[in-house]
C-alpha atoms as a PDB file:
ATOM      1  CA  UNK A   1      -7.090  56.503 -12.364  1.00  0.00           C
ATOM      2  CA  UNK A   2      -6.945  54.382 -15.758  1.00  0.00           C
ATOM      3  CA  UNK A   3      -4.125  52.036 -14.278  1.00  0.00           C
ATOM      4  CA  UNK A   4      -6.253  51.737 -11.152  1.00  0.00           C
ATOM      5  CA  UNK A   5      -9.315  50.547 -12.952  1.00  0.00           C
ATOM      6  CA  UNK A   6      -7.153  48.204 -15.215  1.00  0.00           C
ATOM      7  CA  UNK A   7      -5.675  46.582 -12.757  1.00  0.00           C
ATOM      8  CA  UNK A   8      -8.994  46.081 -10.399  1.00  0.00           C
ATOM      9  CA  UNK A   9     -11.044  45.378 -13.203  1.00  0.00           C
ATOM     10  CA  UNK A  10      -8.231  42.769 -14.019  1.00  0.00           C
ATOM     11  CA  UNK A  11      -8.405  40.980 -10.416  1.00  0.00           C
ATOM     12  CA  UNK A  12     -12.174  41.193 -10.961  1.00  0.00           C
ATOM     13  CA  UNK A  13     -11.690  39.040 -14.174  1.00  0.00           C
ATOM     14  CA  UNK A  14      -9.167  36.930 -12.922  1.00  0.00           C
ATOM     15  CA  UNK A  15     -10.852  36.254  -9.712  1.00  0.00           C
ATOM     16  CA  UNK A  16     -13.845  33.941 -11.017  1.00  0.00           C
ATOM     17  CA  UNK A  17     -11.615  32.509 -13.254  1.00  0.00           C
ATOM     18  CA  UNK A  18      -9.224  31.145 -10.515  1.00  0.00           C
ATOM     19  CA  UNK A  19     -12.656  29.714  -8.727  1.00  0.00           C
ATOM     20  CA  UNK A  20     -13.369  27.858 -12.415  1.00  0.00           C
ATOM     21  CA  UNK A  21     -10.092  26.304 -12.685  1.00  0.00           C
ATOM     22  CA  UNK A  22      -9.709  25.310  -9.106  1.00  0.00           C
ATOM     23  CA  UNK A  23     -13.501  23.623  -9.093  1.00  0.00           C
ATOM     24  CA  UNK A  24     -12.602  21.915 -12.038  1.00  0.00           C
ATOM     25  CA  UNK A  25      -9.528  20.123 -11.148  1.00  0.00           C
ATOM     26  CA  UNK A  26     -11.227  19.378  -7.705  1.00  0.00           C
ATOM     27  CA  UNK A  27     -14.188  18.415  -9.895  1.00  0.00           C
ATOM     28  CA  UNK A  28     -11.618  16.116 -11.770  1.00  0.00           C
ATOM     29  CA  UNK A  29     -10.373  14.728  -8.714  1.00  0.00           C
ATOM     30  CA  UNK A  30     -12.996  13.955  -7.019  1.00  0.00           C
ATOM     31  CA  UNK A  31     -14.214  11.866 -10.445  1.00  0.00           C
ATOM     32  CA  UNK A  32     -10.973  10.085 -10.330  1.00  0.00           C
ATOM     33  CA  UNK A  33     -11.471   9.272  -6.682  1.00  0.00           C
ATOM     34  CA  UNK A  34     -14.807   8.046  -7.075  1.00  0.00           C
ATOM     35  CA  UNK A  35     -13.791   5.799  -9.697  1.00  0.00           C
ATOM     36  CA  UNK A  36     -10.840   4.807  -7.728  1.00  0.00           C
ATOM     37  CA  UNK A  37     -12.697   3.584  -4.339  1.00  0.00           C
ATOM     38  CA  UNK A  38     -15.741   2.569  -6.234  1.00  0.00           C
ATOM     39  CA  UNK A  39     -13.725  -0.087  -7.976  1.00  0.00           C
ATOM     40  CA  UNK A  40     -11.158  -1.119  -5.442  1.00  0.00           C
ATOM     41  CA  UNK A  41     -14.069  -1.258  -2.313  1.00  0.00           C
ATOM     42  CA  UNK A  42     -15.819  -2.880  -4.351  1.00  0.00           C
ATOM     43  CA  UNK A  43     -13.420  -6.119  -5.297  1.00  0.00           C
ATOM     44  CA  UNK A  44     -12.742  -5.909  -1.553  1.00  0.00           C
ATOM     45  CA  UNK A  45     -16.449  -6.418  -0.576  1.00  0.00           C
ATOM     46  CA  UNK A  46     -17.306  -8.838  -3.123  1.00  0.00           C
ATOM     47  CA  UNK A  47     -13.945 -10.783  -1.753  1.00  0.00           C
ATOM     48  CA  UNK A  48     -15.291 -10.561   1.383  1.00  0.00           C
ATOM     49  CA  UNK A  49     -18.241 -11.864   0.754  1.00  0.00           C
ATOM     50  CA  UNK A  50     -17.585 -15.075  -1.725  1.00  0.00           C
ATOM     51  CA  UNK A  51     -14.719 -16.210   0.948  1.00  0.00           C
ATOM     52  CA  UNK A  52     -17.058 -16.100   4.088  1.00  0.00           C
ATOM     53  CA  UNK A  53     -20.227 -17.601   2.308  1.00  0.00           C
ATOM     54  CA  UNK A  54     -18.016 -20.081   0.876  1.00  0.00           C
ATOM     55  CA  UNK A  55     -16.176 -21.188   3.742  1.00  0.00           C
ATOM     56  CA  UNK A  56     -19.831 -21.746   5.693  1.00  0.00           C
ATOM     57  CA  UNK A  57     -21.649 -23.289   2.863  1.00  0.00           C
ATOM     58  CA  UNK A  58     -18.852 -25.719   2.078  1.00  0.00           C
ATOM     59  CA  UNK A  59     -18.258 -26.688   5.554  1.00  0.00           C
ATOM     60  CA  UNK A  60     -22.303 -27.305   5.683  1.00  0.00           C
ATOM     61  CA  UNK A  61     -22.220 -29.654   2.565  1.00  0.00           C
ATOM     62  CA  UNK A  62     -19.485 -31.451   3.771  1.00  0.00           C
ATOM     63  CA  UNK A  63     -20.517 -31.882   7.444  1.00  0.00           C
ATOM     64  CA  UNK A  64     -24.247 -30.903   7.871  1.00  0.00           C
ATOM     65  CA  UNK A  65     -26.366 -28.366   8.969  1.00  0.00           C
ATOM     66  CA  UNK A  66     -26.452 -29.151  12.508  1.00  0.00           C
ATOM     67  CA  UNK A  67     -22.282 -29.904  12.603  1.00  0.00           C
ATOM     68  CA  UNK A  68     -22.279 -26.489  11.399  1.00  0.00           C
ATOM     69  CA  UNK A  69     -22.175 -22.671  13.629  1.00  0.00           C
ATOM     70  CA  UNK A  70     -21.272 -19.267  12.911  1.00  0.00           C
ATOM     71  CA  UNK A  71     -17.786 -19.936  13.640  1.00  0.00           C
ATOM     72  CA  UNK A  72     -17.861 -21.785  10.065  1.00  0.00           C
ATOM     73  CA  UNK A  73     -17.531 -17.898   8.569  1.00  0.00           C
ATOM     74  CA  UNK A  74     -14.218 -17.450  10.133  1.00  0.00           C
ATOM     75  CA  UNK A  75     -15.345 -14.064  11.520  1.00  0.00           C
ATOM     76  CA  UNK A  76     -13.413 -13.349  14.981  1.00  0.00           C
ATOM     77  CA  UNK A  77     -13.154 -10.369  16.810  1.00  0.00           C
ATOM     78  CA  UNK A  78      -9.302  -9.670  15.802  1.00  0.00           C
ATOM     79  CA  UNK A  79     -10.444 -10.340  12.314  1.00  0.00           C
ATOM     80  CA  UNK A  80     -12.707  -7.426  12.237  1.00  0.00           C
ATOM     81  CA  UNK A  81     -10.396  -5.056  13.878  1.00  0.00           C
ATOM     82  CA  UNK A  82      -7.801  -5.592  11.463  1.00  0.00           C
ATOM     83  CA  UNK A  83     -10.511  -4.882   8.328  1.00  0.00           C
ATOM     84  CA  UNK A  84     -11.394  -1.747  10.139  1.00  0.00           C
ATOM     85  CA  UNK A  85      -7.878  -0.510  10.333  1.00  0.00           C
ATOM     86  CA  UNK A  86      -7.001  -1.331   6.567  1.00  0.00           C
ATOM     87  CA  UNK A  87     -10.586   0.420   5.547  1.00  0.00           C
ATOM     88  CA  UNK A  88      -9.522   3.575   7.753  1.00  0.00           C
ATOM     89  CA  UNK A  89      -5.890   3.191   6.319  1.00  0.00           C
ATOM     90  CA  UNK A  90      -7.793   2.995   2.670  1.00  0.00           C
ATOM     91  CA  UNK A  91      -9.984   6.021   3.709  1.00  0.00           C
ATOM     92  CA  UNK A  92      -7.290   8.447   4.844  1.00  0.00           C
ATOM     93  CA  UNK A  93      -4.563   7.614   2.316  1.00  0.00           C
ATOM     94  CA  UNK A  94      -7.085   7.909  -0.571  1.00  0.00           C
ATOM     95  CA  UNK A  95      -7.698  11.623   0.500  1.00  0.00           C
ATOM     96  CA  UNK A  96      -4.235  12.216   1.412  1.00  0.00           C
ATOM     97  CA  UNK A  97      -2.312  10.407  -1.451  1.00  0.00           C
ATOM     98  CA  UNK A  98      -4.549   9.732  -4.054  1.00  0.00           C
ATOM     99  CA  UNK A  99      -1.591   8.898  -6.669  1.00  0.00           C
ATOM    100  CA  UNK A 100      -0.839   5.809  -4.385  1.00  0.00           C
ATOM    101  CA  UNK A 101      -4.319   4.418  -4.944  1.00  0.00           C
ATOM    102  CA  UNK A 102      -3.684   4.725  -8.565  1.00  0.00           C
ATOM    103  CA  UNK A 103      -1.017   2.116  -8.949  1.00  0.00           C
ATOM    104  CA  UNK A 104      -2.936  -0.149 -10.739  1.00  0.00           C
ATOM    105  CA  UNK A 105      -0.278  -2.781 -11.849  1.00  0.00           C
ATOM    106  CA  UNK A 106       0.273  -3.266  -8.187  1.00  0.00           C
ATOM    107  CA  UNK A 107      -4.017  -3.000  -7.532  1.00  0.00           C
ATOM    108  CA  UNK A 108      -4.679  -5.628  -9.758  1.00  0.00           C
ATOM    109  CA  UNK A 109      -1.376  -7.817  -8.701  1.00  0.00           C
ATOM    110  CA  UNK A 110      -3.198  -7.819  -5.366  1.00  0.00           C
ATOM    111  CA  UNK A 111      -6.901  -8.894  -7.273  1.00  0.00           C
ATOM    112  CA  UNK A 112      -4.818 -12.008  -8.818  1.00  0.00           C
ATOM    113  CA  UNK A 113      -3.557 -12.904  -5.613  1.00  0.00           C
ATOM    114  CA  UNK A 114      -6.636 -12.848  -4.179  1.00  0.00           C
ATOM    115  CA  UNK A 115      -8.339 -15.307  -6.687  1.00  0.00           C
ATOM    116  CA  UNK A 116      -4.797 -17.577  -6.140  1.00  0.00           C
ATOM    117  CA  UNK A 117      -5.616 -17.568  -2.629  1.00  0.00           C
ATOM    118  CA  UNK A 118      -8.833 -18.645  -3.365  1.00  0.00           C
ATOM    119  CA  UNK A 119      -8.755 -21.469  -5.065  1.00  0.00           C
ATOM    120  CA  UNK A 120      -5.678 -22.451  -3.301  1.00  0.00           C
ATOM    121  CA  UNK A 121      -7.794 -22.981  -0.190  1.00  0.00           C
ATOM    122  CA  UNK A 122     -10.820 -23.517  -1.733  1.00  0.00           C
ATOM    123  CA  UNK A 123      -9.185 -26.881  -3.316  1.00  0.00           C
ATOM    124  CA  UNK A 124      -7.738 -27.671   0.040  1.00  0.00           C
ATOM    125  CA  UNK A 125     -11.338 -28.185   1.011  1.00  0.00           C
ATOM    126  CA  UNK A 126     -12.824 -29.468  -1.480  1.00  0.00           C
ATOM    127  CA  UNK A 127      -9.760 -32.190  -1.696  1.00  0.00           C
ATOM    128  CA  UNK A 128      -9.921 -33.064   2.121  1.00  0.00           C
ATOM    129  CA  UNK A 129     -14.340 -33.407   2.769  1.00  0.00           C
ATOM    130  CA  UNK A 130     -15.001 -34.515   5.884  1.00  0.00           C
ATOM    131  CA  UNK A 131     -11.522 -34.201   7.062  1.00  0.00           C
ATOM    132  CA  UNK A 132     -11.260 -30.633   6.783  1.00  0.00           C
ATOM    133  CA  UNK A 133     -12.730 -28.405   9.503  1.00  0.00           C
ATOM    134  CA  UNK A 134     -11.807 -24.646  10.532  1.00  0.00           C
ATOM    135  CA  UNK A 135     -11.326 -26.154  14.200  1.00  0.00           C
ATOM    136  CA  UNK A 136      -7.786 -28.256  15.306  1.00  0.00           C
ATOM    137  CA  UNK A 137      -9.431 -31.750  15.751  1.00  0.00           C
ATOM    138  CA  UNK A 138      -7.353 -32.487  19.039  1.00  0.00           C
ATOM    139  CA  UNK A 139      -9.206 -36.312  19.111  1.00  0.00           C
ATOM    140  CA  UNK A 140      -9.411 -39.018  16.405  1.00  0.00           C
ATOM    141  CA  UNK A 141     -12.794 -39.727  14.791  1.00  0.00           C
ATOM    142  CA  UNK A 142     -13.497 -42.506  11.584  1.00  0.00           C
ATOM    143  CA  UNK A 143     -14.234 -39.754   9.237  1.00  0.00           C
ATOM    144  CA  UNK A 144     -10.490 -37.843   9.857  1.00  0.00           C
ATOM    145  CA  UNK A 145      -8.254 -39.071   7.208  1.00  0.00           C
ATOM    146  CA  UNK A 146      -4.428 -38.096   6.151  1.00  0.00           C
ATOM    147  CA  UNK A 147      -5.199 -36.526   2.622  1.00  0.00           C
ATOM    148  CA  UNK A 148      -1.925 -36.613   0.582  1.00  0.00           C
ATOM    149  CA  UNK A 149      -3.671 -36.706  -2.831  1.00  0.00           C
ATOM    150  CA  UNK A 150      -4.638 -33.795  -4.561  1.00  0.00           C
ATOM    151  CA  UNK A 151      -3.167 -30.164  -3.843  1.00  0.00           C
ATOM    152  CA  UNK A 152      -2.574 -32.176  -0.582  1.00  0.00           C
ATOM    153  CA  UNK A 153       0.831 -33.920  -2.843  1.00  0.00           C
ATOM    154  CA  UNK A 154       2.307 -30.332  -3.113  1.00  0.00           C
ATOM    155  CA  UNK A 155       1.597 -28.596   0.575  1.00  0.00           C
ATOM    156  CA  UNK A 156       0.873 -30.303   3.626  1.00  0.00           C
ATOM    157  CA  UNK A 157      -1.465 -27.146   4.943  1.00  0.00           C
ATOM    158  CA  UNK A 158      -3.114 -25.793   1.554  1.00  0.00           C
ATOM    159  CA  UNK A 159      -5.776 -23.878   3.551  1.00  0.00           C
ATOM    160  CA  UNK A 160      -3.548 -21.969   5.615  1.00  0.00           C
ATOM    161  CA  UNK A 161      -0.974 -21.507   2.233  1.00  0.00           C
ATOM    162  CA  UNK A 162      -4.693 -20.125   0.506  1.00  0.00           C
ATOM    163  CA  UNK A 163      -5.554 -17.823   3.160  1.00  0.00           C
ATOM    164  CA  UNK A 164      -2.148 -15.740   3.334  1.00  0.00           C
ATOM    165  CA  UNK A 165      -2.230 -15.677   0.162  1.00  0.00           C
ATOM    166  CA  UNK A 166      -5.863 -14.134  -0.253  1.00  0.00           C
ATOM    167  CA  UNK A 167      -5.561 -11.996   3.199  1.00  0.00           C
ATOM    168  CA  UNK A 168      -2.400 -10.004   1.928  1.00  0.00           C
ATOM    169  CA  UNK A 169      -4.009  -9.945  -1.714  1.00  0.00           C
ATOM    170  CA  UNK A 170      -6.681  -7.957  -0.139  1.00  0.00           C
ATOM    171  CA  UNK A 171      -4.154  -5.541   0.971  1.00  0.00           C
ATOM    172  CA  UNK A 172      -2.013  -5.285  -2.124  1.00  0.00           C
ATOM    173  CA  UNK A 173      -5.162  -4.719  -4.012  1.00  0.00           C
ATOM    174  CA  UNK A 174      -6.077  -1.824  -1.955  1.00  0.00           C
ATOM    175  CA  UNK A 175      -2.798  -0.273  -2.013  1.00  0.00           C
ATOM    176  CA  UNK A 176      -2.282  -0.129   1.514  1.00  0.00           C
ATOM    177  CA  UNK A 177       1.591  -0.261   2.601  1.00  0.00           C
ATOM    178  CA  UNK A 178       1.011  -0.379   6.159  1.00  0.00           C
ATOM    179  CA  UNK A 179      -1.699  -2.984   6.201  1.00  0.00           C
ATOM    180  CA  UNK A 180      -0.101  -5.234   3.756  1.00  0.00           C
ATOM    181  CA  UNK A 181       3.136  -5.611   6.061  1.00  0.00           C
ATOM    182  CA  UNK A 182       0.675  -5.794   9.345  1.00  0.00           C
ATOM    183  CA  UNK A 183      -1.515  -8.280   7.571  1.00  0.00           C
ATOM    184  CA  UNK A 184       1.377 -10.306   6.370  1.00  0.00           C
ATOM    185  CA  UNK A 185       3.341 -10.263  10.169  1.00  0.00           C
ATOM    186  CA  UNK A 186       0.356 -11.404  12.037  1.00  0.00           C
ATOM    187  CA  UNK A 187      -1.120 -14.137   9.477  1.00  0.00           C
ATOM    188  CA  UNK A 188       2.694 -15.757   9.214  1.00  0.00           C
ATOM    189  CA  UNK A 189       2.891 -14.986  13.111  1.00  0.00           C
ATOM    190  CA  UNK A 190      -0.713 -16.878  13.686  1.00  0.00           C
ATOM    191  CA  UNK A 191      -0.129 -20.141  11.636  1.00  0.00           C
ATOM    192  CA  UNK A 192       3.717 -20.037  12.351  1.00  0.00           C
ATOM    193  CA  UNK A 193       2.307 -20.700  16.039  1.00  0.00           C
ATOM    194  CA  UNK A 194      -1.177 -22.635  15.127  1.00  0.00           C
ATOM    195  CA  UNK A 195       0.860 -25.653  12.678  1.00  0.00           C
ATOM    196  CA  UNK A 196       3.445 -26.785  15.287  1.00  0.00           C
ATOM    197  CA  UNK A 197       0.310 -27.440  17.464  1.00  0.00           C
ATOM    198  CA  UNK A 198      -1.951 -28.654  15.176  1.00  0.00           C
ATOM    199  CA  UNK A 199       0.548 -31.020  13.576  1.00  0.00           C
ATOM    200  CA  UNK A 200       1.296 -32.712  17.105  1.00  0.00           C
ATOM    201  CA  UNK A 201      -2.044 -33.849  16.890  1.00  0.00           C
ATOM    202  CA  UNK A 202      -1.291 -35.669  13.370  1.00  0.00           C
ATOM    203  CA  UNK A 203       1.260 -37.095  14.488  1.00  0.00           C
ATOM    204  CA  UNK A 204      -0.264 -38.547  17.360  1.00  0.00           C
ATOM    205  CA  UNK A 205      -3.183 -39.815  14.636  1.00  0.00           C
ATOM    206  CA  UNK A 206      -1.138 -41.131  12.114  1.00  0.00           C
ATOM    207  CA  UNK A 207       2.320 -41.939  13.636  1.00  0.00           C
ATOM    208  CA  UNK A 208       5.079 -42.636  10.684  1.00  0.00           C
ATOM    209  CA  UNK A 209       2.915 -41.789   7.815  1.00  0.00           C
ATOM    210  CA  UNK A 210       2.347 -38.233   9.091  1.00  0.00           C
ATOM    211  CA  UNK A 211       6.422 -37.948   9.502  1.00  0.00           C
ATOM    212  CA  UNK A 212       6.957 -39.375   6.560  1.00  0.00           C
ATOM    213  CA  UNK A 213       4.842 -37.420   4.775  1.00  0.00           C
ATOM    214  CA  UNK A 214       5.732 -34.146   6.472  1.00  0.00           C
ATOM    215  CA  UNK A 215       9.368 -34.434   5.360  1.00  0.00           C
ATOM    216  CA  UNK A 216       8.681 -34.590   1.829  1.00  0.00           C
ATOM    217  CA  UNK A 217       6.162 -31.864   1.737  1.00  0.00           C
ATOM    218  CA  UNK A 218       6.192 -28.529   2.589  1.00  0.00           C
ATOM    219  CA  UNK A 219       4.247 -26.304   4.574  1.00  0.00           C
ATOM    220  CA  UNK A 220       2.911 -24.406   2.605  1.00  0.00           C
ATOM    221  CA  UNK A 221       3.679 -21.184   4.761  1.00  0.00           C
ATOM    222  CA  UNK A 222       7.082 -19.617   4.462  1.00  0.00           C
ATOM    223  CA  UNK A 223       9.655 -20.536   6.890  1.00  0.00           C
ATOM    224  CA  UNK A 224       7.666 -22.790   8.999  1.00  0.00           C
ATOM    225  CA  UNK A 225       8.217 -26.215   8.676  1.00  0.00           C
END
């Protein structure tokens, strides 16, 4: 009879003490994942932001209010599938594998490529004015020049270089395997196919000086030339 009420008085003591360890390291983890998502969602909303309402207010400033639509924040419908998909990706993995959210050598490599991207692109603008639009110009008009000054002297297509740069940084920053290889396949796989095209335009603008200059400046995207 002793032993017996040892040993259930014993579970009865252990028993609440099991439920106070368990809620705290659940406590504890759910702290560490709030901190986690807090600060990564967070860089990847604010990124989101600055590069949309820059993009629009730039391309106002250099080409007026009424030369300027929606397009301008480079907002397609492909665009915002593939943010959904790396936000669910970020959602389940976070709950699933929180320890791969907390790489934060690799988070914050992504956060530096994302500001790189930036003001990669962001100086491609700047540099080209009038001549830069988020639309192929597929005729000639007097305010399209052949920029070659600037970042212009070390890539031929700074913008695109900028944006693969930033889109992927997104990715890396959030610590998402799958969407950093998807993001990185169908960005290359978009301007591999949107340069030939738009550069058959150039050289129908500017002739010689356009082939000239293409063969002593790169792309700017890997392995297209």
């Amino acid at each position: 009879m002793a032993s017996y009420l040892k040993h259930f008085l014993s579970d009865k003591i252990q028993f609440p003490v099991l439920i106070i360890h368990y809620w705290a390291s659940f406590s504890e983890m759910t702290e560490l994942l709030s901190y986690t998502a807090c600060r990564q969602l967070s860089q990847m909303l604010l990124a989101i932001l600055f590069f949309h309402s820059s993009e629009y207010f730039l391309a106002i400033a250099f080409h007026g209010r009424s030369s300027v639509t929606l397009k301008s924040l480079l907002i397609s419908k492909h665009y915002v599938l593939a943010m959904i998909f790396s936000f669910l990706e970020y959602a389940i993995e976070i709950v699933l594998f929180p320890e791969l959210k907390e790489q934060w050598l690799i988070s914050d490599l992504g956060l530096a490529l994302i500001v790189i991207g930036e003001i990669i692109r962001k100086m491609a603008i700047i540099t080209a004015g009038q001549s830069f639009t988020h639309l192929i110009r597929v005729y000639h008009d007097e305010h399209h020049e052949l920029i070659t000054h600037g970042i212009y002297r070390f890539i031929r297509h700074p913008g695109y270089c900028g944006f693969l740069i930033w889109s992927v940084g997104t990715q890396i920053m959030l610590c998402n395997p799958i969407s950093t290889i998807a993001f990185a396949a169908v960005v290359w796989n978009f301007f591999a196919k949107r340069i030939p095209y738009e550069e058959y335009f150039l050289r129908q603008f500017f002739g010689a000086q356009y082939e000239e200059y293409a063969e002593q400046v790169v792309s700017g995207v890997p392995f297209v030339n």
